[in-house]
C-alpha atoms as a PDB file:
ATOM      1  CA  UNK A   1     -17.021  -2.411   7.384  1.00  0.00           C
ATOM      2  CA  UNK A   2     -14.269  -3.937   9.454  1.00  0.00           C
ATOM      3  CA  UNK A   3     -13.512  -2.094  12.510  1.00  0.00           C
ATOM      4  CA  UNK A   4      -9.666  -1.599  11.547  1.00  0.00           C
ATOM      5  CA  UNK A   5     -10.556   0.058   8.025  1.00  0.00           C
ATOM      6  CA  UNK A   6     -12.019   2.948   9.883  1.00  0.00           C
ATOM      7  CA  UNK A   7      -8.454   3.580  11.744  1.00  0.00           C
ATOM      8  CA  UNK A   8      -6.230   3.736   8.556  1.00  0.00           C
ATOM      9  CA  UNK A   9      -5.248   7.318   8.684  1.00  0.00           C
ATOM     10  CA  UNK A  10      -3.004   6.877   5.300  1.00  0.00           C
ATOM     11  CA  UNK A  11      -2.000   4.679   2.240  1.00  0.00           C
ATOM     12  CA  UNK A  12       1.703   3.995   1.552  1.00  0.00           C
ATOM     13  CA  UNK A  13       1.981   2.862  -2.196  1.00  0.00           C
ATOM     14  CA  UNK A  14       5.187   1.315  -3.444  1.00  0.00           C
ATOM     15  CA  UNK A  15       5.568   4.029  -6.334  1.00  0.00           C
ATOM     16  CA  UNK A  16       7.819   2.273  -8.527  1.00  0.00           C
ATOM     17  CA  UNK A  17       6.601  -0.868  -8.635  1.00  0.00           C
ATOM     18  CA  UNK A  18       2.226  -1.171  -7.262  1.00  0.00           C
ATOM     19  CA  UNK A  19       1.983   2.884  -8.512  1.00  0.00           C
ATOM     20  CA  UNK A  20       3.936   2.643 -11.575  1.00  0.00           C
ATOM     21  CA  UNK A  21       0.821   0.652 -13.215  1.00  0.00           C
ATOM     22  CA  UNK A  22      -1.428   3.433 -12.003  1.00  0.00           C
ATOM     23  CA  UNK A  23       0.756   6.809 -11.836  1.00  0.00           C
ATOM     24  CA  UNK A  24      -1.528   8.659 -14.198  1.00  0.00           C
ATOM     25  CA  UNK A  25      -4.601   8.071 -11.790  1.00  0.00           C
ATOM     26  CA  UNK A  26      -3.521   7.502  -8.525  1.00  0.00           C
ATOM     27  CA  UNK A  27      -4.522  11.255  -7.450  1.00  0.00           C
ATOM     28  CA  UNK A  28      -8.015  10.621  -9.169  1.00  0.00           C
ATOM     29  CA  UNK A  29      -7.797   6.830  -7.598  1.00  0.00           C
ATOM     30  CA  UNK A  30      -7.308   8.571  -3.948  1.00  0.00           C
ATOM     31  CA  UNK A  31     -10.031  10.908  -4.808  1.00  0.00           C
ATOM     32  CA  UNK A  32     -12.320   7.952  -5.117  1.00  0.00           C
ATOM     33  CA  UNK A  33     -11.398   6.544  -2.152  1.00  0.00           C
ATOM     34  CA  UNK A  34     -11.518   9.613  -0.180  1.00  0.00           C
ATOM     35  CA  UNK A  35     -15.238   9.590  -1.453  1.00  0.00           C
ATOM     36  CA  UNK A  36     -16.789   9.858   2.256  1.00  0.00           C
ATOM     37  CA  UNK A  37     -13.577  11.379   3.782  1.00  0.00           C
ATOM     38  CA  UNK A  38     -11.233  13.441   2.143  1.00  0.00           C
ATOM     39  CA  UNK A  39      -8.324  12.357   1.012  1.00  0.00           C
ATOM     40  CA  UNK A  40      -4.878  14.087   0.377  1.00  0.00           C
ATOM     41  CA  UNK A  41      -1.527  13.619  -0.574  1.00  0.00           C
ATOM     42  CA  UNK A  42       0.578  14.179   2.159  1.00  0.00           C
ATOM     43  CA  UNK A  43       4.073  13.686   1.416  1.00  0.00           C
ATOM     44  CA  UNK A  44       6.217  11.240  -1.514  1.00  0.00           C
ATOM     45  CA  UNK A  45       8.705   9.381   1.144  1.00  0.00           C
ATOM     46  CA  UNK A  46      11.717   8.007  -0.206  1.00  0.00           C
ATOM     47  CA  UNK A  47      13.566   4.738   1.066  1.00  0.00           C
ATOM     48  CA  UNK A  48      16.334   6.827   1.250  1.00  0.00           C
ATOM     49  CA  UNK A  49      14.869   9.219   3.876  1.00  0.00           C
ATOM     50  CA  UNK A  50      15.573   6.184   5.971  1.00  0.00           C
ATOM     51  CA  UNK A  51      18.752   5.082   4.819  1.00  0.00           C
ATOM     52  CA  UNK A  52      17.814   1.832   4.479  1.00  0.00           C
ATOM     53  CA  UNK A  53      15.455  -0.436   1.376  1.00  0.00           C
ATOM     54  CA  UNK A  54      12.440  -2.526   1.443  1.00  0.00           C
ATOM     55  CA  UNK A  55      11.958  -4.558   3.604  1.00  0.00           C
ATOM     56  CA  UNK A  56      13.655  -3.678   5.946  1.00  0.00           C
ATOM     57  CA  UNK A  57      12.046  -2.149   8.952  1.00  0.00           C
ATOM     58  CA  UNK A  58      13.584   1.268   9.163  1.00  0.00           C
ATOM     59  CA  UNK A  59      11.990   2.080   6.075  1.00  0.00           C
ATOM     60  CA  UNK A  60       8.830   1.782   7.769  1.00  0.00           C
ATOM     61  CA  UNK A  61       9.347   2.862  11.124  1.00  0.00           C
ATOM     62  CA  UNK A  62      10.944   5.945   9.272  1.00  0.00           C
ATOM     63  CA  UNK A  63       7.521   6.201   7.247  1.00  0.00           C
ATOM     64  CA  UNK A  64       5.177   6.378  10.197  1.00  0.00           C
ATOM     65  CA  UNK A  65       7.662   9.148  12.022  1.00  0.00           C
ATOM     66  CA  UNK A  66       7.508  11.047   9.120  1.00  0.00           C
ATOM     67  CA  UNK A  67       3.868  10.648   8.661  1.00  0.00           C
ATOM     68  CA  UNK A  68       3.538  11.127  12.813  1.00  0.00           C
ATOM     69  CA  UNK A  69       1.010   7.838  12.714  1.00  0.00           C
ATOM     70  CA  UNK A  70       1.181   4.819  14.993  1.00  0.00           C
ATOM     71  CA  UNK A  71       1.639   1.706  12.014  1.00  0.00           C
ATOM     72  CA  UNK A  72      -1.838   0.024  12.341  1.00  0.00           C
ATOM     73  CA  UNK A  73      -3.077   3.342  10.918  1.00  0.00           C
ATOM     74  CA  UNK A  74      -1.088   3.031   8.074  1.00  0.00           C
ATOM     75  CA  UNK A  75      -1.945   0.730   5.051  1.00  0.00           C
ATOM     76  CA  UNK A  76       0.967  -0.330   2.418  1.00  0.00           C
ATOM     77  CA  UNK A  77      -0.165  -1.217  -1.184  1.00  0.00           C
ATOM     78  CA  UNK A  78       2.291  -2.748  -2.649  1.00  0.00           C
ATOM     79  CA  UNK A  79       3.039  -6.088  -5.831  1.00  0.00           C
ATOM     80  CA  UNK A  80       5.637  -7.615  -3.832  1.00  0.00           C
ATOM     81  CA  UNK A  81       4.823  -9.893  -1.107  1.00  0.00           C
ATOM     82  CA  UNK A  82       8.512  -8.731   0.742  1.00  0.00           C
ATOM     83  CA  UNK A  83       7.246  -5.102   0.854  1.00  0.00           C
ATOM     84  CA  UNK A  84       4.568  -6.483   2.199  1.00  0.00           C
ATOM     85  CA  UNK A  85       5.900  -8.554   4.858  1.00  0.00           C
ATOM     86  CA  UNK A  86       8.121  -6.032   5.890  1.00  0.00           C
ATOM     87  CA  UNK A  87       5.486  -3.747   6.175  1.00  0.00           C
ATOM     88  CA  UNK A  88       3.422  -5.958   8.245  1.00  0.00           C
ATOM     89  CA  UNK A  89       6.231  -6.823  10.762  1.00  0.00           C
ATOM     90  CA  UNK A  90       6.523  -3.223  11.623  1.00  0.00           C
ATOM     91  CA  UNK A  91       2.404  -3.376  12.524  1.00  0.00           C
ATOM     92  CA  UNK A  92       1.106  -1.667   8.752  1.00  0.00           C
ATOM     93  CA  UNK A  93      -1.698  -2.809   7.621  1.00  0.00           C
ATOM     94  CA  UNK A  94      -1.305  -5.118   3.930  1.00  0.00           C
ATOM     95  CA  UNK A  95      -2.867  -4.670   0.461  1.00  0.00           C
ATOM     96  CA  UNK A  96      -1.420  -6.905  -2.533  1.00  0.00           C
ATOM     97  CA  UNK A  97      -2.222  -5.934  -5.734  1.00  0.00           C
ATOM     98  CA  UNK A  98      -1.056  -8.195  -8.304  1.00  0.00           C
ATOM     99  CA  UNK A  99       1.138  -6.904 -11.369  1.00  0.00           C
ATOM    100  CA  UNK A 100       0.823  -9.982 -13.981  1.00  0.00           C
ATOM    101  CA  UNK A 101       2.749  -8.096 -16.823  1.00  0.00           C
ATOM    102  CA  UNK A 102       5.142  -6.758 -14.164  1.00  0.00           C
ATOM    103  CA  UNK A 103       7.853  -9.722 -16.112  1.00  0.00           C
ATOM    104  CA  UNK A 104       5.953  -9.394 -19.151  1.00  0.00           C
ATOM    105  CA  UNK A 105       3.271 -12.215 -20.326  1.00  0.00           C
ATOM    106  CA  UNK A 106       5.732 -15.404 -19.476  1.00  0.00           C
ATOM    107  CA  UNK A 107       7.372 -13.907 -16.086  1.00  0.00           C
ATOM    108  CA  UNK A 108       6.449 -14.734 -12.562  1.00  0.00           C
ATOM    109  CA  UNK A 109       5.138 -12.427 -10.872  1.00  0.00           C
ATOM    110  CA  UNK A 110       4.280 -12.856  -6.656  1.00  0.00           C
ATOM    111  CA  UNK A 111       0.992 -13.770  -6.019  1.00  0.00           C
ATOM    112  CA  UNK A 112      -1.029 -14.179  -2.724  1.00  0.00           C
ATOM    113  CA  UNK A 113      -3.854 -16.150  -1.079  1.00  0.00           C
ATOM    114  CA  UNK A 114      -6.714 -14.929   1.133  1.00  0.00           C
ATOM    115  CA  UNK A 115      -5.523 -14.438   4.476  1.00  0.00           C
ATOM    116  CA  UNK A 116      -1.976 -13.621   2.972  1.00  0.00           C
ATOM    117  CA  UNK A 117      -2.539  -9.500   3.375  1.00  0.00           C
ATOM    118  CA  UNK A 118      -5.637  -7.772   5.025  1.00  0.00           C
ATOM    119  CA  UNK A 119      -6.638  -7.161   1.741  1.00  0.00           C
ATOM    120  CA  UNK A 120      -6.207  -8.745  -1.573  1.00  0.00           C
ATOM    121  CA  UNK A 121      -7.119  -6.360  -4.467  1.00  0.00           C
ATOM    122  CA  UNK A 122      -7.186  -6.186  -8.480  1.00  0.00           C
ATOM    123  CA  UNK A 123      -6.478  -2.828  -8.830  1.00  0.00           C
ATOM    124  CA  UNK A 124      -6.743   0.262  -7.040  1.00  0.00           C
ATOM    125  CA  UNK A 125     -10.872   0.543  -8.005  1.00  0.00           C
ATOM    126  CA  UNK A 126     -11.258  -2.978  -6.275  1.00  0.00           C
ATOM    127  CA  UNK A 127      -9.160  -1.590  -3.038  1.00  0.00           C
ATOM    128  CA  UNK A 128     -11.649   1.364  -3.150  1.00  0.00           C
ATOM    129  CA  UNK A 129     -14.524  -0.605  -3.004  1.00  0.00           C
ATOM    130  CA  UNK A 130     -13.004  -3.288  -0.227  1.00  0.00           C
ATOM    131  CA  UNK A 131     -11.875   0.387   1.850  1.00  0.00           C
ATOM    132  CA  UNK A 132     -15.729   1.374   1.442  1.00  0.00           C
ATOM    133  CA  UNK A 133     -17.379  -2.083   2.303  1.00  0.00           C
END
């Protein structure tokens, strides 16, 4: 396992966009992960706790005040590759998941490269596995 994995103290999912795919399972999904550690859901932040949207970096910093965790020991999961970017500027750790119906079968959707995010994963089960590995 990489030596950062073993620091990430909590997930931040992008609820209405990553989550929205996987709302119905996400507490089972964090179950899964939490599989060797236990895993619990905390808090639901809202951008508006900070005043401030994606991606811009209060959001963030406002996240991991809330949370009381320095950002590398936070992971964002998130479609977008702004969220993401934003996330990562602030010190997060990255996970894309793609959404390739997100537009429906003809729209563009964002897509990323290895070496893009610290993870690139199909779907939550896939970032479970990669978290484990």
């Amino acid at each position: 396992m990489e030596s950062w994995k073993t620091s990430i103290k909590a997930l931040t999912v992008d609820v209405f966009g990553t989550g929205t795919d996987w709302y119905s399972t996400i507490v089972r999904e964090g179950e899964c992960l939490g599989c060797d550690k236990p895993i619990t859901v905390d808090c639901i932040l809202s951008a508006e706790r900070a005043r401030y949207y994606k991606p811009d970096r209060e959001v963030y910093e406002t996240a991991a005040h809330l949370l009381d965790l320095e950002p590398p020991s936070i992971l964002m999961v998130a479609a977008h590759r702004h969220d993401l970017e934003g996330a990562r500027a602030v010190g997060f750790r990255t996970t894309f998941i793609p959404r390739p119906l997100e537009w429906g079968s003809g729209g563009q959707t964002d897509t990323a490269q290895d070496g893009d995010f610290d993870i690139i994963a199909q779907d939550f089960h896939d970032l479970a596995a990669q978290l484990r590995s």
